[in-house]
N, C-alpha and C. Protein backbone atom coordinates (compact mmCIF):
# COMPACT_ATOMS: atom_id res chain seq x y z
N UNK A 1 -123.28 -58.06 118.20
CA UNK A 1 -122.10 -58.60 118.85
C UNK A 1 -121.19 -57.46 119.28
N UNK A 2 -120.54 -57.15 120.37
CA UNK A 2 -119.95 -56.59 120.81
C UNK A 2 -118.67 -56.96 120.93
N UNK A 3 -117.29 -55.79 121.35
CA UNK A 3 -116.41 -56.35 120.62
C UNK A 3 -115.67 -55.07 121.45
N UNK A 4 -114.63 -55.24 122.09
CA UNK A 4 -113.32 -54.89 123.03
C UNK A 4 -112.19 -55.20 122.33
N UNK A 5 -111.23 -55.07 122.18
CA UNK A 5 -109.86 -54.90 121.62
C UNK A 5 -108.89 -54.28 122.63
N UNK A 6 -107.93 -55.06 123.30
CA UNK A 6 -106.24 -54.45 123.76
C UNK A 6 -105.71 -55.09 123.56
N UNK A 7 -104.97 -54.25 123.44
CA UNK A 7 -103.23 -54.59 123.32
C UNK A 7 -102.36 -54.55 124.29
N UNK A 8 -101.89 -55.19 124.96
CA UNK A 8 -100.84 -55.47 126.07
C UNK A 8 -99.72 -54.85 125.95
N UNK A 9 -98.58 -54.67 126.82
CA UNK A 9 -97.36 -54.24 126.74
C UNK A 9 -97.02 -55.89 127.66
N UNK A 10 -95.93 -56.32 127.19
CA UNK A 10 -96.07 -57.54 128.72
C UNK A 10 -94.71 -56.78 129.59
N UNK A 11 -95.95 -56.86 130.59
CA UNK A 11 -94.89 -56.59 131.81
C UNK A 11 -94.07 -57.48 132.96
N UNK A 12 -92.55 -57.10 132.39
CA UNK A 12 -91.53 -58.36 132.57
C UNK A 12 -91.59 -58.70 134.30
N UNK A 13 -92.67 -58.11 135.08
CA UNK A 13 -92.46 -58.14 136.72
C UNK A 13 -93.99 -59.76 136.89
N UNK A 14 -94.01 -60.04 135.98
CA UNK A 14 -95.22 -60.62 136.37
C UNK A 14 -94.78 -62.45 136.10
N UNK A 15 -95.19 -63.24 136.82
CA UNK A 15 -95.00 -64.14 136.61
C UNK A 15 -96.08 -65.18 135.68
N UNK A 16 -95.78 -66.48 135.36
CA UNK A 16 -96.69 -67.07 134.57
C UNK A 16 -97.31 -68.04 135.37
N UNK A 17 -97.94 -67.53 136.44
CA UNK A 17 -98.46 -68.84 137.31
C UNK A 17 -99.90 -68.63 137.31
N UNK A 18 -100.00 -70.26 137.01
CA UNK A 18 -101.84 -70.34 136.62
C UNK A 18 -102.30 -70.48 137.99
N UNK A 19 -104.17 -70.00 137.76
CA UNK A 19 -104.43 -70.23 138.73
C UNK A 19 -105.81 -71.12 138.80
N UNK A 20 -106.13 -72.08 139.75
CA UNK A 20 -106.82 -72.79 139.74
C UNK A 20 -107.92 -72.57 140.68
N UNK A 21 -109.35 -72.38 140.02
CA UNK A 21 -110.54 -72.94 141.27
C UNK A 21 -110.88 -74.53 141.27
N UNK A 22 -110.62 -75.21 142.24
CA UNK A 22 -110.86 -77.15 141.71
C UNK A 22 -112.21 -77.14 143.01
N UNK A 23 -112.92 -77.56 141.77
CA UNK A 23 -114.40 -78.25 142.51
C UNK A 23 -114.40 -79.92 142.84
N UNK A 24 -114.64 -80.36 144.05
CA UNK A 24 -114.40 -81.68 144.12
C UNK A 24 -114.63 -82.39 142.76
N UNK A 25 -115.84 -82.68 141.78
CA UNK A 25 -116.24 -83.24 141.52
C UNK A 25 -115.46 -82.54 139.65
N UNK A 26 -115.00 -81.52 139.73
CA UNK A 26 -114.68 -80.95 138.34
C UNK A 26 -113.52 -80.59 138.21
N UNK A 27 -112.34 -81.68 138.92
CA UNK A 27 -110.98 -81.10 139.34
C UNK A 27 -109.90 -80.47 138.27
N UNK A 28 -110.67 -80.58 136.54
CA UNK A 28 -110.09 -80.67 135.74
C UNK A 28 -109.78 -78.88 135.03
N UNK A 29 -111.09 -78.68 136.12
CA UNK A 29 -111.31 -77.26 134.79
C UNK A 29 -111.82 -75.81 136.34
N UNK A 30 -111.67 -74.77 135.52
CA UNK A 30 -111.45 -73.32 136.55
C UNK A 30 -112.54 -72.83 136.70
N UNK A 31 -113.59 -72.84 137.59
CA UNK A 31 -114.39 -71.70 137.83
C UNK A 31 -114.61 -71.19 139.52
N UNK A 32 -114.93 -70.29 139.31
CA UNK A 32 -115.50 -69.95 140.62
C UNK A 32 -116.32 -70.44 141.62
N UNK A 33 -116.46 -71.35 141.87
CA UNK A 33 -117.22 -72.20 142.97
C UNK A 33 -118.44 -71.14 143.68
N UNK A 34 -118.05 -70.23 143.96
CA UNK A 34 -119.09 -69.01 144.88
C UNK A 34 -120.00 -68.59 143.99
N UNK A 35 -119.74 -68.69 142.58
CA UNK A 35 -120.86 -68.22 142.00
C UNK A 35 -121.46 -69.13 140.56
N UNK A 36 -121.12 -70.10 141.17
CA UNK A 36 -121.44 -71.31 140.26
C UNK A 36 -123.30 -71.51 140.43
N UNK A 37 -123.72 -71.58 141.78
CA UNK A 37 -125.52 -71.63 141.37
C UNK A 37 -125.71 -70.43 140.53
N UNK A 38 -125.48 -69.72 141.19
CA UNK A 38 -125.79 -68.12 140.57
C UNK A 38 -125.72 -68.14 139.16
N UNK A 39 -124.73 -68.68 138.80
CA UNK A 39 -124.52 -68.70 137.15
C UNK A 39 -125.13 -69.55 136.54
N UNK A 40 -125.28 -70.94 137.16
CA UNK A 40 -126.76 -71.38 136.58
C UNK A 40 -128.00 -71.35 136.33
N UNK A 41 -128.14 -70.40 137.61
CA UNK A 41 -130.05 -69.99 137.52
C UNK A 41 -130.46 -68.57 137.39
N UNK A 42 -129.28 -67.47 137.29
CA UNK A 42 -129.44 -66.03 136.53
C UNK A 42 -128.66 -66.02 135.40
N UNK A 43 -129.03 -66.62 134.15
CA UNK A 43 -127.88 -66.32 133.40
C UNK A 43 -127.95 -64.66 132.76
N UNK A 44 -127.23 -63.92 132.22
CA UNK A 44 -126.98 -62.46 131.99
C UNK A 44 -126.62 -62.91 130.62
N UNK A 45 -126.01 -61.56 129.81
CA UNK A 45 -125.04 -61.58 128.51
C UNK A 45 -124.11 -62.32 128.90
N UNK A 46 -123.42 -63.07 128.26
CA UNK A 46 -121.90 -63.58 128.23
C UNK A 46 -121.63 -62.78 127.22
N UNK A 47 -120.28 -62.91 127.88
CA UNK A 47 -119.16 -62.66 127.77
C UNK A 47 -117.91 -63.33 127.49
N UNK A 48 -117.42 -63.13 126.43
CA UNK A 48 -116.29 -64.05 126.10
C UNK A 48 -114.97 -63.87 126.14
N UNK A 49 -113.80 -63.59 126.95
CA UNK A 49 -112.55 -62.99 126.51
C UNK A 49 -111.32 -64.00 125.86
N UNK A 50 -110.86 -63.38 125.39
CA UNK A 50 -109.94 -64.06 124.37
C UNK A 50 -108.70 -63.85 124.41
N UNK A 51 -107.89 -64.18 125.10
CA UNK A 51 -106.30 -63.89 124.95
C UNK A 51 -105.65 -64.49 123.69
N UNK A 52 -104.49 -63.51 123.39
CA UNK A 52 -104.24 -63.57 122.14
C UNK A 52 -102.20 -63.86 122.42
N UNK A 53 -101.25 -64.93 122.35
CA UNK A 53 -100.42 -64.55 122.58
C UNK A 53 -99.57 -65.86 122.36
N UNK A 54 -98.18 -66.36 122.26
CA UNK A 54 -97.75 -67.74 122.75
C UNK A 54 -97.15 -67.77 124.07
N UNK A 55 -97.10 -68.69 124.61
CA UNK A 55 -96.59 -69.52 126.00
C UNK A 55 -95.44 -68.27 126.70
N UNK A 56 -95.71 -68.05 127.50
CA UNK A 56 -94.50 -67.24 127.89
C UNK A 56 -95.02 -65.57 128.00
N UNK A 57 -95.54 -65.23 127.52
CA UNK A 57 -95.99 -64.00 127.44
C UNK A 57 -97.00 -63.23 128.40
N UNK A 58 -97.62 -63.82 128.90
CA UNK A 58 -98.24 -63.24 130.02
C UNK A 58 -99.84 -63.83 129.99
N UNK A 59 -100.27 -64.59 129.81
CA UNK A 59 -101.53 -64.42 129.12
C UNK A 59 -102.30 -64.85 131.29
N UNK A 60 -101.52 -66.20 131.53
CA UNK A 60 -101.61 -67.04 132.57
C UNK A 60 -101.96 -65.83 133.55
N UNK A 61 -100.72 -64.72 133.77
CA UNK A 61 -100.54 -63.80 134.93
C UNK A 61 -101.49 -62.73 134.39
N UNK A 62 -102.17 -62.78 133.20
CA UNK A 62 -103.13 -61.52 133.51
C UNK A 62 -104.79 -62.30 133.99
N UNK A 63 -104.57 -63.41 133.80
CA UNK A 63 -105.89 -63.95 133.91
C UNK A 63 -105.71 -63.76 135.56
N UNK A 64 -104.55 -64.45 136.20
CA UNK A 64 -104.28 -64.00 137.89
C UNK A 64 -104.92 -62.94 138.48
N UNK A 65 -104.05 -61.80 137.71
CA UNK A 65 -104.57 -60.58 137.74
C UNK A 65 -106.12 -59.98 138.41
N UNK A 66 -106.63 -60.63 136.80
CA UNK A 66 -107.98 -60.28 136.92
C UNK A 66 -109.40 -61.38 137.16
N UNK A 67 -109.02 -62.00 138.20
CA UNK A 67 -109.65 -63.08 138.31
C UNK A 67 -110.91 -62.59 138.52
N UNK A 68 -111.23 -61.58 139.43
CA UNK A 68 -112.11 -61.07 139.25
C UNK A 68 -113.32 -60.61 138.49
N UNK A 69 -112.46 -60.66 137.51
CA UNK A 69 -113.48 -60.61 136.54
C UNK A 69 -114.38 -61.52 135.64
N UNK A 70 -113.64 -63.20 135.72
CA UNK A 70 -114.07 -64.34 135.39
C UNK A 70 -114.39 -65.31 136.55
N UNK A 71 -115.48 -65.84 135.83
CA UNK A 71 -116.45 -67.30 136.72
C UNK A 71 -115.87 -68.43 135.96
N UNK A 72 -115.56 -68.55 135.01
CA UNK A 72 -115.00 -69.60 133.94
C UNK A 72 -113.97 -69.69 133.17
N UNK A 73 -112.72 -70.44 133.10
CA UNK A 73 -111.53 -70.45 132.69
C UNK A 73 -111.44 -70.98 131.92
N UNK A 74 -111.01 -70.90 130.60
CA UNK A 74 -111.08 -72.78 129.57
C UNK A 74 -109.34 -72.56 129.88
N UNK A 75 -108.67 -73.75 129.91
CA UNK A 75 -107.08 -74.03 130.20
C UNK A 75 -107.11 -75.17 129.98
N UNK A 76 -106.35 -75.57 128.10
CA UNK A 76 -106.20 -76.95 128.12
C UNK A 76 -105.20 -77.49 128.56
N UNK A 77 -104.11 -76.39 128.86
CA UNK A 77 -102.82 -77.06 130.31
C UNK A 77 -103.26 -77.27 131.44
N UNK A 78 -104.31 -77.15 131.98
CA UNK A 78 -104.47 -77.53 132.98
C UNK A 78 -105.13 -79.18 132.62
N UNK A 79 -105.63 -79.36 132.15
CA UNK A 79 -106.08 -80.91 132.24
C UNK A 79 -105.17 -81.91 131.34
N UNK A 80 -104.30 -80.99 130.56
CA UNK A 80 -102.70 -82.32 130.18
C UNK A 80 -102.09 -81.98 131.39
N UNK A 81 -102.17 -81.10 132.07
CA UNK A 81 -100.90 -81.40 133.47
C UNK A 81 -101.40 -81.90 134.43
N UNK A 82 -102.51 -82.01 134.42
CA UNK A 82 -103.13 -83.01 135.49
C UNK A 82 -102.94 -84.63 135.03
N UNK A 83 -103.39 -84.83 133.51
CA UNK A 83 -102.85 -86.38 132.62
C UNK A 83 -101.58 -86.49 132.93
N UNK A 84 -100.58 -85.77 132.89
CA UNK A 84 -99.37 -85.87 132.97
C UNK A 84 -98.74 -86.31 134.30
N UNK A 85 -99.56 -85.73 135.14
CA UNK A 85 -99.06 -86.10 136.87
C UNK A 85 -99.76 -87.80 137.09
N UNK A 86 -101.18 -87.88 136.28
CA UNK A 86 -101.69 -89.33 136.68
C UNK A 86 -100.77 -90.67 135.84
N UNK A 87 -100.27 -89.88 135.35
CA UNK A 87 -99.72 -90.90 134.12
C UNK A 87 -98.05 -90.81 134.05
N UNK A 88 -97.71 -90.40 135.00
CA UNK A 88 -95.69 -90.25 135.29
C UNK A 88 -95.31 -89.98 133.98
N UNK A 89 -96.11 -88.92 133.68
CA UNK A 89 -95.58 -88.66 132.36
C UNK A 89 -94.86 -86.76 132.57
N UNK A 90 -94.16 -85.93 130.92
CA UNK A 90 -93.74 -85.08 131.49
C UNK A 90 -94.11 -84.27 130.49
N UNK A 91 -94.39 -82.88 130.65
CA UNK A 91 -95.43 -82.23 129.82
C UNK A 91 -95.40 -82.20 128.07
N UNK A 92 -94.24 -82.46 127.87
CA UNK A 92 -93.67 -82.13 126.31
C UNK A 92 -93.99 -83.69 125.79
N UNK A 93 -93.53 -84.77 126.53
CA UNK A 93 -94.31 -86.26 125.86
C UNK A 93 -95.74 -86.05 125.35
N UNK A 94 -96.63 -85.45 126.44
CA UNK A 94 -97.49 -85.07 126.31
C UNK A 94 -98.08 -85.14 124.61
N UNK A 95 -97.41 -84.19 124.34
CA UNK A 95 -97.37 -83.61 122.65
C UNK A 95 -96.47 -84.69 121.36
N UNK A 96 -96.18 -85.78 122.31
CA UNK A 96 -95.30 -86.39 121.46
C UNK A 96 -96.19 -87.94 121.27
N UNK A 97 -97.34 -87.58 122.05
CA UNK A 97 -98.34 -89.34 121.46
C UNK A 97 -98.51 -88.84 120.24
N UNK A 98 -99.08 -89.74 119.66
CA UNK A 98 -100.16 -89.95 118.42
C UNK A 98 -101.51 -89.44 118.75
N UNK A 99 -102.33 -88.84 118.42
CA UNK A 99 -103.45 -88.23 118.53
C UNK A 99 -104.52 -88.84 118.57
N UNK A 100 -104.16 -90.54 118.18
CA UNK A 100 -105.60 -91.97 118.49
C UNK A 100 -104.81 -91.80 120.14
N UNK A 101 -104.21 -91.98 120.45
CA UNK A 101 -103.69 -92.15 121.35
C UNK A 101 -104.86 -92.28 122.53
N UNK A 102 -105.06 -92.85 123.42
CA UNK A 102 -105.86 -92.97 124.82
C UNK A 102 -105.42 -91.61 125.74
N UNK A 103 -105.01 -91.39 125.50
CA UNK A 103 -104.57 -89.42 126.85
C UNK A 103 -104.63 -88.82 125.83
N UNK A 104 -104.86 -88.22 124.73
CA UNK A 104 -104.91 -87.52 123.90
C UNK A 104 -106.94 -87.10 123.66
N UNK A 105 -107.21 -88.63 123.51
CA UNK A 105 -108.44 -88.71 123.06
C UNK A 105 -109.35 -88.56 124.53
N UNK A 106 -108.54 -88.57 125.71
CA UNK A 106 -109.10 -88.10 127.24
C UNK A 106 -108.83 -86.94 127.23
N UNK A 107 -107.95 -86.14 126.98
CA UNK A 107 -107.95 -84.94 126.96
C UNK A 107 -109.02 -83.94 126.04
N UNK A 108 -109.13 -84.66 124.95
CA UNK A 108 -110.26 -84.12 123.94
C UNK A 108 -111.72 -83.99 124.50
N UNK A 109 -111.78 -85.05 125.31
CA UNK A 109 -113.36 -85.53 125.94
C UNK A 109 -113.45 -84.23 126.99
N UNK A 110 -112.08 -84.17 128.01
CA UNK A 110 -112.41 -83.19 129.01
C UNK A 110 -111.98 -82.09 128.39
N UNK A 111 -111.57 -81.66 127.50
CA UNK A 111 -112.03 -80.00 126.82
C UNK A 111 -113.21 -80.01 126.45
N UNK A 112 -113.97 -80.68 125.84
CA UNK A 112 -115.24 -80.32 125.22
C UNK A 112 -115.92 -80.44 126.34
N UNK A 113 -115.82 -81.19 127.33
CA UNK A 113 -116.59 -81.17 128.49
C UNK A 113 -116.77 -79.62 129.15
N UNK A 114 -115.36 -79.16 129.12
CA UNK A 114 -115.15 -77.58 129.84
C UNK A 114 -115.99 -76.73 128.99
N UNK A 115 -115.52 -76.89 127.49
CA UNK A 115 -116.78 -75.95 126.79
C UNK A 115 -118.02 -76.20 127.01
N UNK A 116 -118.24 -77.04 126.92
CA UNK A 116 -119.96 -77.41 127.45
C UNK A 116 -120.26 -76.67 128.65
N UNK A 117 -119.77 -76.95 129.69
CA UNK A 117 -119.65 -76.92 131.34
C UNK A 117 -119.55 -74.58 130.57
N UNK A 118 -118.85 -74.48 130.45
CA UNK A 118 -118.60 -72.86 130.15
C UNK A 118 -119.68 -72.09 129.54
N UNK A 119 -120.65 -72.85 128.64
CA UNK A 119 -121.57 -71.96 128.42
C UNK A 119 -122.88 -72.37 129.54
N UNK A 120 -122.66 -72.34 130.68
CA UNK A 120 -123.60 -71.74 131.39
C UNK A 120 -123.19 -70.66 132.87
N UNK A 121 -121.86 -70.08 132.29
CA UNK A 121 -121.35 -69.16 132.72
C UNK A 121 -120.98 -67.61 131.88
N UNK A 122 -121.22 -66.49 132.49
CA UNK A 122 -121.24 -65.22 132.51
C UNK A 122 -120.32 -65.05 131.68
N UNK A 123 -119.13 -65.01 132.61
CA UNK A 123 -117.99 -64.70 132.13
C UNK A 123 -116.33 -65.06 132.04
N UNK A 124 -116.60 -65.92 130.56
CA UNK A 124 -115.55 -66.78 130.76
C UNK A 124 -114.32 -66.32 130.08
N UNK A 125 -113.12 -66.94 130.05
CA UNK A 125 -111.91 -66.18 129.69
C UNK A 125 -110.91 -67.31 128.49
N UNK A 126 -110.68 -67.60 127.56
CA UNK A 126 -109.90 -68.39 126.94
C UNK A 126 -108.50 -68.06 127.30
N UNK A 127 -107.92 -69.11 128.22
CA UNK A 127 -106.44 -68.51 128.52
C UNK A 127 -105.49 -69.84 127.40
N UNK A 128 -105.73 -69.57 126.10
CA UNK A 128 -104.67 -70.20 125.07
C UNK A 128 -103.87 -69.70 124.31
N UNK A 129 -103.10 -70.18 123.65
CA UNK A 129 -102.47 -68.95 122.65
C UNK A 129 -103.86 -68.12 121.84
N UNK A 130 -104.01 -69.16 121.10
CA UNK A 130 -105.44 -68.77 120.16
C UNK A 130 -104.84 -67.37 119.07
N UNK A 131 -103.81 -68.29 118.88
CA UNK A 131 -102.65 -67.07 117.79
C UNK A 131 -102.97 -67.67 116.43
N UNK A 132 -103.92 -67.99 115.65
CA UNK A 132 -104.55 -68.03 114.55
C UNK A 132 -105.98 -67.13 114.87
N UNK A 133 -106.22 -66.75 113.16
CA UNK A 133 -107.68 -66.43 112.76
C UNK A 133 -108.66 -67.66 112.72
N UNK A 134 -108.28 -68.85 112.67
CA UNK A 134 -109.11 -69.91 112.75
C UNK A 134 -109.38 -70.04 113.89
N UNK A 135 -108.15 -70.11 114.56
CA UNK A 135 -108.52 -70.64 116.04
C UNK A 135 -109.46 -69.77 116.96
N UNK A 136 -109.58 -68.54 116.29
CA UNK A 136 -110.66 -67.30 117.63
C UNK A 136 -111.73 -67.24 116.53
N UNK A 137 -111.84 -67.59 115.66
CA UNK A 137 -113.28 -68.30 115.01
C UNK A 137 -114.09 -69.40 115.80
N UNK A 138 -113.32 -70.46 115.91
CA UNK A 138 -113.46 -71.21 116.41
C UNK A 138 -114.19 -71.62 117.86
N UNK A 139 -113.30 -70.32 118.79
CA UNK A 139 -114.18 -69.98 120.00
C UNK A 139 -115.39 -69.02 119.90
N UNK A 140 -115.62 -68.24 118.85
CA UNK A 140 -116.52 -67.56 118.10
C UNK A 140 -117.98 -68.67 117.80
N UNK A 141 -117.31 -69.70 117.20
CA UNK A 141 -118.50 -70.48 116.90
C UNK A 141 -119.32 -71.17 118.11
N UNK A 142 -118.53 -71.12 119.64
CA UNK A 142 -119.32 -71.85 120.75
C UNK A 142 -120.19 -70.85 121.49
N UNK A 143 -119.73 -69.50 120.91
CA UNK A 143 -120.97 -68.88 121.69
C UNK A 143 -121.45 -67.81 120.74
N UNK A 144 -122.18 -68.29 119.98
CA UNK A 144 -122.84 -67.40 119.10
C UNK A 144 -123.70 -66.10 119.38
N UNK A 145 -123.89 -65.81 120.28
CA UNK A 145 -125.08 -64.94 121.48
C UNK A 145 -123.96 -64.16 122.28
N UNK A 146 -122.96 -64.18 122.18
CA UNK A 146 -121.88 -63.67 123.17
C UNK A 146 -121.34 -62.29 123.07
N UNK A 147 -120.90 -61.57 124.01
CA UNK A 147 -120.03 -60.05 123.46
C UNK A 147 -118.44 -60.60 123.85
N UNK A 148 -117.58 -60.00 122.87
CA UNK A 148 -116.32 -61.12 123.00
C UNK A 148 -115.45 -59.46 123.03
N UNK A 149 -114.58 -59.99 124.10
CA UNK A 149 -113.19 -59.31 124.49
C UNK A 149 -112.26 -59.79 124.00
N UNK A 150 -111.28 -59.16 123.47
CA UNK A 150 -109.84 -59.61 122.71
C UNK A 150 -108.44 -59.01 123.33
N UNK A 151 -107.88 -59.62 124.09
CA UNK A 151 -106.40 -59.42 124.60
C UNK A 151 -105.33 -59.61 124.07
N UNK A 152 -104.88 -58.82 123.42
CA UNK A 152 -103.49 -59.12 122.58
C UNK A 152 -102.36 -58.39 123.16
N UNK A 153 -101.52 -59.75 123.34
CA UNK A 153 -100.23 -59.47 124.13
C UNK A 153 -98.88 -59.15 123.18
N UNK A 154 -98.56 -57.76 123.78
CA UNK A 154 -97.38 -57.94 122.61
C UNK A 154 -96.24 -58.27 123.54
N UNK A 155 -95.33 -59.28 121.92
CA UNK A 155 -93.89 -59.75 122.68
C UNK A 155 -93.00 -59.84 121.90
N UNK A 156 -93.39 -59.42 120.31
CA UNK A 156 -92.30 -59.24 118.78
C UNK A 156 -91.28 -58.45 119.30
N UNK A 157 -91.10 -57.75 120.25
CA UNK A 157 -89.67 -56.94 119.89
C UNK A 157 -88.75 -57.88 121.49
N UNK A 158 -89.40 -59.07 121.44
CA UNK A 158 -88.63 -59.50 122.50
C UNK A 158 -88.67 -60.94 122.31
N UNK A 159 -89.05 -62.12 121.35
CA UNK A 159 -88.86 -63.19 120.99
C UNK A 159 -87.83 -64.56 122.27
N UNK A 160 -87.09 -63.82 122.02
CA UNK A 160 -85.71 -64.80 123.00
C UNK A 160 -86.43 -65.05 124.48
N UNK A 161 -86.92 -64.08 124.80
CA UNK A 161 -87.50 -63.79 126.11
C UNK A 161 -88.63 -65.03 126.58
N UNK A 162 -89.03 -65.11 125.47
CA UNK A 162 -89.85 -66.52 125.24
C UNK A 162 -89.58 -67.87 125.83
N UNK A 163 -88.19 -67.91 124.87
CA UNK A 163 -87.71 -69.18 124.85
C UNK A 163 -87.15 -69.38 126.35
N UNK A 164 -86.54 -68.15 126.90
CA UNK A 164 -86.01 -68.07 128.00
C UNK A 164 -86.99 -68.64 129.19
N UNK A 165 -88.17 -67.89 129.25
CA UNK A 165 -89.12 -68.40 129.91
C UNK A 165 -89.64 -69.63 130.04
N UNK A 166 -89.18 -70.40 128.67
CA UNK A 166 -89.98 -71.58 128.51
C UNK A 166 -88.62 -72.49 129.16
N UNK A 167 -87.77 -72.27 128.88
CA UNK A 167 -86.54 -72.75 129.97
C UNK A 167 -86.94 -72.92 131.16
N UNK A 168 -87.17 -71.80 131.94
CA UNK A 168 -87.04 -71.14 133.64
C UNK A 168 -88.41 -72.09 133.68
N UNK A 169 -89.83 -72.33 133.08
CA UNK A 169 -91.26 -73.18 133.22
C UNK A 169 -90.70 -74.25 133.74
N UNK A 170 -89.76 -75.25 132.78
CA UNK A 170 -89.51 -76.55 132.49
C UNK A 170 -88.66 -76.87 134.25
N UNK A 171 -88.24 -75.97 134.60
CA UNK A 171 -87.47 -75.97 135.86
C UNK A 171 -88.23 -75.82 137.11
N UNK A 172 -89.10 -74.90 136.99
CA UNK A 172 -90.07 -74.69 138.38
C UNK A 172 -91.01 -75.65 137.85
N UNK A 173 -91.55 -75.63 137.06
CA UNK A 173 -92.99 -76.61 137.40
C UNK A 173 -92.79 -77.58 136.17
N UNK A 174 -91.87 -77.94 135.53
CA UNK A 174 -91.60 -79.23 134.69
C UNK A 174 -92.31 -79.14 133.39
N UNK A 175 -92.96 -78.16 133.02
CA UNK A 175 -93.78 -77.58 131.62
C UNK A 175 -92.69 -77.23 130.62
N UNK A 176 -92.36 -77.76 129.49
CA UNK A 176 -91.75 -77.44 128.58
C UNK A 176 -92.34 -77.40 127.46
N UNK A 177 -92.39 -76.69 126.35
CA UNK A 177 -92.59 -76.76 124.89
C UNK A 177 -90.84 -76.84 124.01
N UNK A 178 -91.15 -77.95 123.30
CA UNK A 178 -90.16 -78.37 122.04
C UNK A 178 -89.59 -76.89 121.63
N UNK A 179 -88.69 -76.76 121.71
CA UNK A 179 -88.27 -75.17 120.91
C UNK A 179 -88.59 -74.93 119.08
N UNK A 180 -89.05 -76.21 119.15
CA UNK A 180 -89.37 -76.59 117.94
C UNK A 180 -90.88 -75.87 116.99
N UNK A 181 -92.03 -76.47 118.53
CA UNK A 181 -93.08 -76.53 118.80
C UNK A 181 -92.86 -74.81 118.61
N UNK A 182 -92.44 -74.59 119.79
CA UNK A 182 -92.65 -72.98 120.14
C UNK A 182 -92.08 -72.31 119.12
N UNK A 183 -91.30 -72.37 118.23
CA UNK A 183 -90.93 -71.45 117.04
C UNK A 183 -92.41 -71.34 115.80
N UNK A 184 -92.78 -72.84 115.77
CA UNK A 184 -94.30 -73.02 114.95
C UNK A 184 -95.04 -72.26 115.10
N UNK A 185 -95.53 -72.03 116.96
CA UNK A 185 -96.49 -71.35 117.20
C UNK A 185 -96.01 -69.58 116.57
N UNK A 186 -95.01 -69.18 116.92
CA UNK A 186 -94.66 -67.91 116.59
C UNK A 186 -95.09 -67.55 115.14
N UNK A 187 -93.82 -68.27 114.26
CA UNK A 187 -94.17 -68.44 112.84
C UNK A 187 -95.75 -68.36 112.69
N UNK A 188 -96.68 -68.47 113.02
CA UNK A 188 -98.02 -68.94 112.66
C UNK A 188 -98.72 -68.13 113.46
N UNK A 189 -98.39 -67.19 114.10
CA UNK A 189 -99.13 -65.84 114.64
C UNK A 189 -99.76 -65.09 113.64
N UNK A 190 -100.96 -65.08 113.58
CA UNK A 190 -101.90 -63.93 113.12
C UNK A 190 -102.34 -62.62 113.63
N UNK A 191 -102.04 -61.67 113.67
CA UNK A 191 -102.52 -60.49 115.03
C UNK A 191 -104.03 -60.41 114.40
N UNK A 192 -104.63 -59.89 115.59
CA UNK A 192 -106.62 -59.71 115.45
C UNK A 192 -106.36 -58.77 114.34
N UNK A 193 -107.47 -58.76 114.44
CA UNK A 193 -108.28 -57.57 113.10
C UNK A 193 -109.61 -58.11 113.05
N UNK A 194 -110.10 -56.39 113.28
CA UNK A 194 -111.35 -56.80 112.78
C UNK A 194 -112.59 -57.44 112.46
N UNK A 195 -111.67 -57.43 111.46
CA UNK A 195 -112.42 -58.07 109.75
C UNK A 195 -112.27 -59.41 110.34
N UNK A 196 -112.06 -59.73 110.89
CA UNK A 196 -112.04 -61.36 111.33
C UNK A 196 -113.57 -61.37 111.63
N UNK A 197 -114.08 -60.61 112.21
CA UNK A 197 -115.66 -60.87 112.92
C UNK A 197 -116.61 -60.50 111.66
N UNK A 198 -116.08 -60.47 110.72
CA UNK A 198 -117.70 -60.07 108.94
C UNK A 198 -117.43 -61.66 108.87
C-alpha cells in the first residue's frame, strides 16, 4: 500500500466552490464523462485521495484546483443539495430529519451507489471532512488494493474563519451548518498519522 501525506496551508484567495461533472443518467455524483469508458475497460492502480479538514477550509477549492487529476469525486453535499432543491427543503433541515427518515435513507442508497459506481475508477478523490481515524478507515476498507493520498488542511490557528465562511456559504448558495454541528466536527478532529494504516 502506498501512501502520500500533505499538509496544506489554506490559502485565504481561494474560494469554496464545488465542482460538478453531471452525466445525464448519474446527475447525483462527479466524474469525468471523457474518460468514463476508458476507466471501465483499462483499469490501472487506483488511487485513493483523501482530504482531511472541516467545511470551510478549502478542501472543495483544491479538488477545483486539481481536477485534473481525478475521474471520480465522492461528495455527499452534492446529493443532499440536490434532495434539498427536489424537496423545498434548506440544507441544515437536511441534518435535522430523523435518520429512518425517507431523504435520509435516499441519500444513504445514493452514496453507496457513488462508492460502488467509484471503484471502477482510477482516480478518485474523497472531498469530506473525514476528520476522524474511523472515518479514513472506513474509506480504507472500500478499496483494499488501492495507493491512498492524504490531504490535510490546516486551519487551527484560524478557527473563527470557519464559522465566518460558513456564514458568507449560507448567503451565496443557502448551505449552512448548525454552529453547533460545526463546533462537533472541530472538537472531534483527529490529525493523520501514520500508525493509522498498521
Amino acid at each position: 500500500m502506498a501512501l502520500r501525506w500533505l499538509k496544506l496551508l489554506k490559502d485565504s484567495s481561494e474560494s469554496t466552490i464545488n465542482i460538478t461533472y453531471n452525466d445525464v443518467n448519474d446527475e447525483y455524483y462527479e466524474y469525468d464523462i471523457s474518460d468514463k469508458r476508458k476507466a471501465l475497460t483499462t483499469m490501472i492502480e487506483q488511487t485513493v485521495t483523501i482530504l482531511i479538514g472541516p467545511p470551510g477550509c478549502g478542501k472543495s477549492s483544491y479538488v477545483k484546483k486539481h481536477k485534473h487529476k481525478f475521474d471520480f469525486i465522492m461528495n455527499s453535499d452534492n446529493i443532499v443539495m440536490k434532495l434539498c432543491r427536489e424537496n423545498n427543503m434548506q440544507y441544515h433541515e437536511f441534518f435535522e430529519l430523523p435518520t429512518a427518515h425517507k431523504l435520509r435513507k435516499s441519500h444513504q442508497q445514493k452514496f453507496n451507489y457513488a462508492i460502488k459506481l467509484s471503484k471502477q475508477y482510477n482516480n478518485i478523490v474523497w472531498d469530506l471532512t473525514n476528520l476522524t481515524i474511523k472515518a479514513r478507515q472506513r474509506i480504507r476498507n472500500h478499496y483494499p488494493s488501492a495507493s491512498f493520498e492524504y490531504v490535510e488542511f490546516y486551519w487551527q490557528d484560524d478557527v473563527d474563519a470557519l464559522f465566518e465562511i460558513n456564514k458568507q456559504r449560507y448567503q451565496q448558495i443557502g448551505k449552512f451548518i448548525e454552529e453547533r454541528a460545526l463546533t462537533e466536527m472541530i472538537d472531534n478532529y483527529q490529525p493523520f498519522n501514520v500508525a493509522e494504516l498498521s
